[in-house]
Protein backbone atom coordinates (compact mmCIF):
# COMPACT_ATOMS: atom_id res chain seq x y z
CA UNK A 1 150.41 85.23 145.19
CA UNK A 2 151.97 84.14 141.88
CA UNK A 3 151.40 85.56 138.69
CA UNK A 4 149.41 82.51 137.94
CA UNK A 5 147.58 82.03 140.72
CA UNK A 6 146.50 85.62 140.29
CA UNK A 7 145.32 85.11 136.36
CA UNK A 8 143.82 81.71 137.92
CA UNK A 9 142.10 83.55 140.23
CA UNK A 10 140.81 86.72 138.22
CA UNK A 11 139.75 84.33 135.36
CA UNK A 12 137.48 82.45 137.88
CA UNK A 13 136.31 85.90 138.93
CA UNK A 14 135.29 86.89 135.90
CA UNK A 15 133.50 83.28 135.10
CA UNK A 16 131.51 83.98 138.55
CA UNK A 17 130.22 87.27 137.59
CA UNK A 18 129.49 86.37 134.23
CA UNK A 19 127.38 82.98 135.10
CA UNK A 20 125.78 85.47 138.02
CA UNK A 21 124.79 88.17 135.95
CA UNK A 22 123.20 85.67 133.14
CA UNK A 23 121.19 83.79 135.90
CA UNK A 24 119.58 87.05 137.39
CA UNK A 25 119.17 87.90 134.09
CA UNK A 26 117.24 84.48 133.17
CA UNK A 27 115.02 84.53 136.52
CA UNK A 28 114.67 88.23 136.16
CA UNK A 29 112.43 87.60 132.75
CA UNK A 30 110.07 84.82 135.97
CA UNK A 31 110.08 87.60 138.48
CA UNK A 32 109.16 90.09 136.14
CA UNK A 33 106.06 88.15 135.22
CA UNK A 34 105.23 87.38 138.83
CA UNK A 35 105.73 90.69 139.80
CA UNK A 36 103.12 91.65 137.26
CA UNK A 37 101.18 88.72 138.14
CA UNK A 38 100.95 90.15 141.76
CA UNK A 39 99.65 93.77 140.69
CA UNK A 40 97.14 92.66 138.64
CA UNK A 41 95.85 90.01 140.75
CA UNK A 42 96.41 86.61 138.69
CA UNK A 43 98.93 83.91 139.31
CA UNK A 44 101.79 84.15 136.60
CA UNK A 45 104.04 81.07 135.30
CA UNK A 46 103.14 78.06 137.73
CA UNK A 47 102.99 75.08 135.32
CA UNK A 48 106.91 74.53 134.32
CA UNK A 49 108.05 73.24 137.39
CA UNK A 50 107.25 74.29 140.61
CA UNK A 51 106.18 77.36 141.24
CA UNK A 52 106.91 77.65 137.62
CA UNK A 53 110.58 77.84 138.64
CA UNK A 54 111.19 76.44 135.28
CA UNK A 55 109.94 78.70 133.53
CA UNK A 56 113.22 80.27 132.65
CA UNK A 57 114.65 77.70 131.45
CA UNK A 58 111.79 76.66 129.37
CA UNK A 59 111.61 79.98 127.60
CA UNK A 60 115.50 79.90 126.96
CA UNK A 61 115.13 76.19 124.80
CA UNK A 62 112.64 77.53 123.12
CA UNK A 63 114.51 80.65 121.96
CA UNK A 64 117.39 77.91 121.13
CA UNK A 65 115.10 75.91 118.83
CA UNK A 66 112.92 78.64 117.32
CA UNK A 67 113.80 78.93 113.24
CA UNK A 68 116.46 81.92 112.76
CA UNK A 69 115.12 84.40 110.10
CA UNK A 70 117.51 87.12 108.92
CA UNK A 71 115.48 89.15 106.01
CA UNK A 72 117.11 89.11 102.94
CA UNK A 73 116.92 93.14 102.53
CA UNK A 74 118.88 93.17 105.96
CA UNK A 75 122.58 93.79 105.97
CA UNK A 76 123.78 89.95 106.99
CA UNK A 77 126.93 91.19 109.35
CA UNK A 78 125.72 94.02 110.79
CA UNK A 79 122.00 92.43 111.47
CA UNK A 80 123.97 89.95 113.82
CA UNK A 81 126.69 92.54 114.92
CA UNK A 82 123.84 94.65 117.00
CA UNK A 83 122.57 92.22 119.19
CA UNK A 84 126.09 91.15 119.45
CA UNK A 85 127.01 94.43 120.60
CA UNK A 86 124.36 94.62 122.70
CA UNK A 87 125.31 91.55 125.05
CA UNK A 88 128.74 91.86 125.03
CA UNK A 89 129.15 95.42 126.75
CA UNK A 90 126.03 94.51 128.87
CA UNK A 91 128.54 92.04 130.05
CA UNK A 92 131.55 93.64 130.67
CA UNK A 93 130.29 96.97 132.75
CA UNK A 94 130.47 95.00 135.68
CA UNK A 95 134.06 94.38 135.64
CA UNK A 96 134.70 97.38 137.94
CA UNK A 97 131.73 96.79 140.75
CA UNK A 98 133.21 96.05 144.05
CA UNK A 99 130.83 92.93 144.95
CA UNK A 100 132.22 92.98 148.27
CA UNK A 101 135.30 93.39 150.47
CA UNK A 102 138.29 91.63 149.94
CA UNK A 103 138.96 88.04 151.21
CA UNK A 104 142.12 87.15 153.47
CA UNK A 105 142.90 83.26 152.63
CA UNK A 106 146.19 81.78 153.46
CA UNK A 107 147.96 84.86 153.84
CA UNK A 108 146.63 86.04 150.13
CA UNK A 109 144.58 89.01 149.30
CA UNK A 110 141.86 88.00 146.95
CA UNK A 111 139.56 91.50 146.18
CA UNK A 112 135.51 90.66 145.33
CA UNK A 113 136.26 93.28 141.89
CA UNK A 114 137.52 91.92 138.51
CA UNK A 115 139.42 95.52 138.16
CA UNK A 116 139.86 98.26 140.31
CA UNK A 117 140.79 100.95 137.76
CA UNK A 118 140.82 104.86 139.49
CA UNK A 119 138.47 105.68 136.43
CA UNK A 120 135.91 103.19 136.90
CA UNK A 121 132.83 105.61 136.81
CA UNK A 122 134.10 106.47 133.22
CA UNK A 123 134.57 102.89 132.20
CA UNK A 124 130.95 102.70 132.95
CA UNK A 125 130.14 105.94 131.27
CA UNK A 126 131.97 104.58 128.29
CA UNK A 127 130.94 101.54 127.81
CA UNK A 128 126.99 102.92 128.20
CA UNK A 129 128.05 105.22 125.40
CA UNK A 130 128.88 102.15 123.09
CA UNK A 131 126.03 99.96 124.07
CA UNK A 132 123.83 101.94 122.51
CA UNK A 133 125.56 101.32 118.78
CA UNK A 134 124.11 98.00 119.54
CA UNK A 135 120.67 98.76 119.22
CA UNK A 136 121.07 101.69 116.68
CA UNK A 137 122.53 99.03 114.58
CA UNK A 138 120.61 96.53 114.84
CA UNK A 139 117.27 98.64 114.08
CA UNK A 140 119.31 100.33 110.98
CA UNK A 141 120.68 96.70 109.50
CA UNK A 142 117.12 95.01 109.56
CA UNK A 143 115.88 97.56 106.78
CA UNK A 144 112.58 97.66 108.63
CA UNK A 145 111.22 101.62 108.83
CA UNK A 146 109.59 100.64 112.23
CA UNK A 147 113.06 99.05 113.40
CA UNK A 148 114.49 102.53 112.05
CA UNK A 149 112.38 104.33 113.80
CA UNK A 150 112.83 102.30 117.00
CA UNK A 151 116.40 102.74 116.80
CA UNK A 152 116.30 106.64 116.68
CA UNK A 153 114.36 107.19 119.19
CA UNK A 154 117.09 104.43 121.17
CA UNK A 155 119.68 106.60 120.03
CA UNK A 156 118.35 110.07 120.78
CA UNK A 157 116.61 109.00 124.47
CA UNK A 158 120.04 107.71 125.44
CA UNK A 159 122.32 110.24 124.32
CA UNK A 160 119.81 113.14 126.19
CA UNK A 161 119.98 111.04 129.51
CA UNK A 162 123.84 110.48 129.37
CA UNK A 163 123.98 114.02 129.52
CA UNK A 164 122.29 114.38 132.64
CA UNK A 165 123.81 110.88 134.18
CA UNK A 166 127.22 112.43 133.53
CA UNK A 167 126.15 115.47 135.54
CA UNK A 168 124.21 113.78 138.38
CA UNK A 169 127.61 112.08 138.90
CA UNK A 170 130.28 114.80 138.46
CA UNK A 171 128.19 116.29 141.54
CA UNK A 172 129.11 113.04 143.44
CA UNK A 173 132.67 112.50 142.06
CA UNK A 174 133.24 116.47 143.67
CA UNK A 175 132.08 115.24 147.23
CA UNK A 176 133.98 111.53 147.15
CA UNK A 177 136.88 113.17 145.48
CA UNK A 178 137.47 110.11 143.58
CA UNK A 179 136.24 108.23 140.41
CA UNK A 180 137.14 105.17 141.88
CA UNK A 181 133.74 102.74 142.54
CA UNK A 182 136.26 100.58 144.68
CA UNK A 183 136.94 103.99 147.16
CA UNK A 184 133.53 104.77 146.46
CA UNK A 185 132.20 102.16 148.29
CA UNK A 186 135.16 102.22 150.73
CA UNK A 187 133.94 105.79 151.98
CA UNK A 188 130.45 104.67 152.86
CA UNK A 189 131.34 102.99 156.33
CA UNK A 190 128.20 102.97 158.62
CA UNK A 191 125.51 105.15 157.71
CA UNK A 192 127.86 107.71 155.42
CA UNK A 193 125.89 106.26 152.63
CA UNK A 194 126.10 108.90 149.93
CA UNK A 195 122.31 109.63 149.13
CA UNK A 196 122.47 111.38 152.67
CA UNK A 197 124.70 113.82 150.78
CA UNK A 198 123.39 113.75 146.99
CA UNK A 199 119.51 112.97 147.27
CA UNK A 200 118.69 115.30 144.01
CA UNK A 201 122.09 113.65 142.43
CA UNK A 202 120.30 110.02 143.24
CA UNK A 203 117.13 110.80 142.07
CA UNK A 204 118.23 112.43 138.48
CA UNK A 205 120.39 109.23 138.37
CA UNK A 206 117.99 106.89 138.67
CA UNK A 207 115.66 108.62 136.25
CA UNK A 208 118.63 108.54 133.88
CA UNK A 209 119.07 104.59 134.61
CA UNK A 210 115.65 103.91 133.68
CA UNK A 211 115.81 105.70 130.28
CA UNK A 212 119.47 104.01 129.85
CA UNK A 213 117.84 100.84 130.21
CA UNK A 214 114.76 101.09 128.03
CA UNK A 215 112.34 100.23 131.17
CA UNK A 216 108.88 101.74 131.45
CA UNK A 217 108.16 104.46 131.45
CA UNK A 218 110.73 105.23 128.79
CA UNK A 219 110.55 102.15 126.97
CA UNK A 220 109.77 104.04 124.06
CA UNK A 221 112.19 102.20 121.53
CA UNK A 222 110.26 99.10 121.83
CA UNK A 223 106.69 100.49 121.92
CA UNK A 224 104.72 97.30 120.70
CA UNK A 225 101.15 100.03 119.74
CA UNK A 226 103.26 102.79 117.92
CA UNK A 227 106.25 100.67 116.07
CA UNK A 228 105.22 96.89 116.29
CA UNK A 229 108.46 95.86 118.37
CA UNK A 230 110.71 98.32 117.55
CA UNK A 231 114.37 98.03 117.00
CA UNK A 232 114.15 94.50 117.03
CA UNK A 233 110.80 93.94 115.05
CA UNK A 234 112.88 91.77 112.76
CA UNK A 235 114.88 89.65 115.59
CA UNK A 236 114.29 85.51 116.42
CA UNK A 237 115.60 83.11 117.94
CA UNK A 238 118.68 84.04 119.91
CA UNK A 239 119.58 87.09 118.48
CA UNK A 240 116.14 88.77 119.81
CA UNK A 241 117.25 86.68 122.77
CA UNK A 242 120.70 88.76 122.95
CA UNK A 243 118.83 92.10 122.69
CA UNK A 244 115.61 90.58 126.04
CA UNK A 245 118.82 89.57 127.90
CA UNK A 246 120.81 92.48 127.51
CA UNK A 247 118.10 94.56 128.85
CA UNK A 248 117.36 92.34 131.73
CA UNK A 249 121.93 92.39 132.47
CA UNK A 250 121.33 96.37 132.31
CA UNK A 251 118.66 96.56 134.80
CA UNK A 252 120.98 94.05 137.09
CA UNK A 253 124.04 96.06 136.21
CA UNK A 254 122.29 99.37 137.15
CA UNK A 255 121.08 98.69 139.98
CA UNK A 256 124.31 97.28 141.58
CA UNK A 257 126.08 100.71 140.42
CA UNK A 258 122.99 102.46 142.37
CA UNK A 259 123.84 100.60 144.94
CA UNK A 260 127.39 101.47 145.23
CA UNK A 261 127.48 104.66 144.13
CA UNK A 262 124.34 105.67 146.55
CA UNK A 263 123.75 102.91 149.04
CA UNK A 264 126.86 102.28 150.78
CA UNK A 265 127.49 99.26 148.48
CA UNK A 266 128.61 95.99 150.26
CA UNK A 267 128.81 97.88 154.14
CA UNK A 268 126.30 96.77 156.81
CA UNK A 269 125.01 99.78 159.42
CA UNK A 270 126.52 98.66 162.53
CA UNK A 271 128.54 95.13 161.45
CA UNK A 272 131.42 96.21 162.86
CA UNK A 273 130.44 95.99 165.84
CA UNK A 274 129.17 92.54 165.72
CA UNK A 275 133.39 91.56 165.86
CA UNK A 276 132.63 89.02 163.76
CA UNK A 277 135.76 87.23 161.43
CA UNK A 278 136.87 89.34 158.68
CA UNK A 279 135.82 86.84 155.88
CA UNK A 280 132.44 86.10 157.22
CA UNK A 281 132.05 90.06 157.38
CA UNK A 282 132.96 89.87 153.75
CA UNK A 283 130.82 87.46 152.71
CA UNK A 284 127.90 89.49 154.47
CA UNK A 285 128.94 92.17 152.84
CA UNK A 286 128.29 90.53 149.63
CA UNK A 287 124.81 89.34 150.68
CA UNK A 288 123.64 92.93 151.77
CA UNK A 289 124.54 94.12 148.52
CA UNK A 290 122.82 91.65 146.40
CA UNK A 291 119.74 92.30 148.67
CA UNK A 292 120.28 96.22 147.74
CA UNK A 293 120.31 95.24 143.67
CA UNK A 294 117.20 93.07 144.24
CA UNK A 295 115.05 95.58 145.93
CA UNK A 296 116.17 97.72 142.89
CA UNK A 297 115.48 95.24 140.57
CA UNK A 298 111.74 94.83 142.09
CA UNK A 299 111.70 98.22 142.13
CA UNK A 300 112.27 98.51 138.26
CA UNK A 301 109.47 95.91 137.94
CA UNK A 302 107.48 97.86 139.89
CA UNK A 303 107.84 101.09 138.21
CA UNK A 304 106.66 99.45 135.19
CA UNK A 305 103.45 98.17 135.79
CA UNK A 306 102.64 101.37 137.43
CA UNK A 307 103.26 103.85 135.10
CA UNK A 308 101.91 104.47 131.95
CA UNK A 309 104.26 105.34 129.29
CA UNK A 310 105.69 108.98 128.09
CA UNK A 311 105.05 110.34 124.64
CA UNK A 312 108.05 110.86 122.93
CA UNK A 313 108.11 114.49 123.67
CA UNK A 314 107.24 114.25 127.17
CA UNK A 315 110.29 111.88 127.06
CA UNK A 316 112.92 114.72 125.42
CA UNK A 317 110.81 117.68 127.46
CA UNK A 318 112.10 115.37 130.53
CA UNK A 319 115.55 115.03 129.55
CA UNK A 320 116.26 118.49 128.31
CA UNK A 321 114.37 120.79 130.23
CA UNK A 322 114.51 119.06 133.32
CA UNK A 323 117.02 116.81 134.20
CA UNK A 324 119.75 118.44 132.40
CA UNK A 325 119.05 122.04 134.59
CA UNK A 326 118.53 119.91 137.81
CA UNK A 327 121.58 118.20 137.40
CA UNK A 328 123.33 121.73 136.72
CA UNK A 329 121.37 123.15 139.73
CA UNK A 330 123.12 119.71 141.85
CA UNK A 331 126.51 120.57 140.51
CA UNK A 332 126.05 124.17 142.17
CA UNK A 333 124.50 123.16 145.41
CA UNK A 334 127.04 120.78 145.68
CA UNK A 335 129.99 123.06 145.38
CA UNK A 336 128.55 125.58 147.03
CA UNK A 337 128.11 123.49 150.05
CA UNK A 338 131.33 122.11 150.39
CA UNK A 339 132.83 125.90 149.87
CA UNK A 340 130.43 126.58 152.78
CA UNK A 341 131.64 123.96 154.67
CA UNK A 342 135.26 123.51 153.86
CA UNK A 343 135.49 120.54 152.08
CA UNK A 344 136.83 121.80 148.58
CA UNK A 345 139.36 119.10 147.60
């Protein structure tokens, strides 16, 4: 493959994931309100379109065309630098997901991953970190107490349950011996899915994604009866539309790096012994994972019109007194078990 065949062909790449991870986000805001619909026994969108399929798209013009207030108090640059933020590492986490296994096409090797870097778990780490100076400044810029307030409580909640993400996945990075999310996935061939191995790991994780994420029950930031709208009390148009579609990218996002880090990622139980074509494999591959991040994604949904939600010290309680000593209690088990059983890298 030449050089610029291979730019051609990562710049497509990244176009695909991009224009994927904006439509899930956009019909993720419709199956959220079915989903609701369905629990408490009404219908949910069904006029725009049908099925109210359109829905989405009806709700995205009229962001487009609603009047754009920024308060005059505010701080102009940085009031549209959060949201901006916000979006744009939403975006780019997914640049080191394996969607899939690589495709063999005339002779070329075309891998389903924008990047395989050997760090990728700490990309994601990283770029978590950052995301949340997107909604700290935002909240801080509008010059709105409740925003302030909103944003604090953004910017404590996430920093407590990075802590205990970090944790819940040095235990797994010490059984894959890797911090690849490419050999990851790789090592999770048949039923060698790693939440056989790291159950407590998966479930402090996906405690930790929800809080990352600002779902229900830790939604907390945004809580509409305590702080009007929170961090973005002061947001319209398409700058409060930045800050709803960042948080429906995260949940999307998350729950593909569940997925792979947990759930065996693209493999099928048993596919290989279908001997089916190595591209059609792939592309199955690629399908089972997506059906992985939707059950997630329903399963975020469902999560929040279950629960009610935390008080805010419930919420820290959780994080420090909980999760963090479980996740140190993992990191033990884990070593202590592969001492046991000779698998110390």
């Amino acid at each position: 493959m030449t050089f610029t065949a291979f730019l051609l062909y990562k710049a497509l790449l990244v176009l695909i994931v991009f224009t994927i991870s904006l439509v899930i986000a956009m019909y993720s805001t419709y199956a959220e309100r079915k989903v609701a619909a369905f629990m408490q026994d009404r219908l949910g969108p069904n006029r725009a379109g049908p099925f109210g399929l359109l829905q989405p798209l009806a709700d995205g013009v009229k962001m487009f065309m609603k009047e754009e207030i920024i308060p005059t108090v505010s701080s102009k640059f940085l009031f549209i630098l959060g949201p901006s933020i916000a979006m744009f590492t939403s975006c780019i986490t997914g640049a080191v997901i394996p969607w899939g296994p690589a495709l063999h096409i005339g002779g070329n090797v075309y891998p389903l991953q924008v990047t395989d870097i050997n760090i990728g778990i700490l990309y994601i780490m990283a770029i978590t970190s950052i995301g949340v100076y997107g909604i700290m400044i935002g909240g801080w810029a509008s010059n709105n107490k409740y925003s302030l307030l909103g944003a604090l409580r953004a910017s404590s909640q996430m920093i407590s349950y990075e802590i205990a993400m970090g944790l819940a996945i040095i235990a797994l990075v010490m059984h894959t011996g890797t911090l690849s999310l490419n050999k990851i996935a790789a090592m999770q061939t048949g039923w060698h899915w790693n939440i056989v191995y790291q159950p407590l790991g998966f479930v402090i994780f996906l405690i930790c994604a929800f809080a990352e994420t600002n779902r229900t029950p830790f939604d907390l930031p945004e809580s509409d009866s305590e702080l009007i709208g929170g961090y973005h009390t002061e947001y319209s148009s398409m700058k409060l539309g930045f800050y709803l579609f960042a948080e429906y990218i995260n949940m999307f996002i998350s729950s593909a790096i569940i997925s792979t880090l947990y759930f065996g990622g693209y493999h099928m139980p048993f596919i290989e012994r279908l001997g089916m074509p190595e591209n059609l494999a792939a592309i199955l591959g690629v399908v089972f994972l997506f059906a992985k991040i939707f059950f997630f994604i329903f399963f975020f949904m469902w999560v929040r019109w279950t629960l009610p939600r935390f008080r805010y010290d419930q919420l820290m309680n959780l994080g420090w007194k909980v999760l963090i000593p479980l996740s140190m209690f993992n990191i033990a088990l884990t070593g202590t078990l592969m001492w046991f059983f000779g698998r110390l890298h």
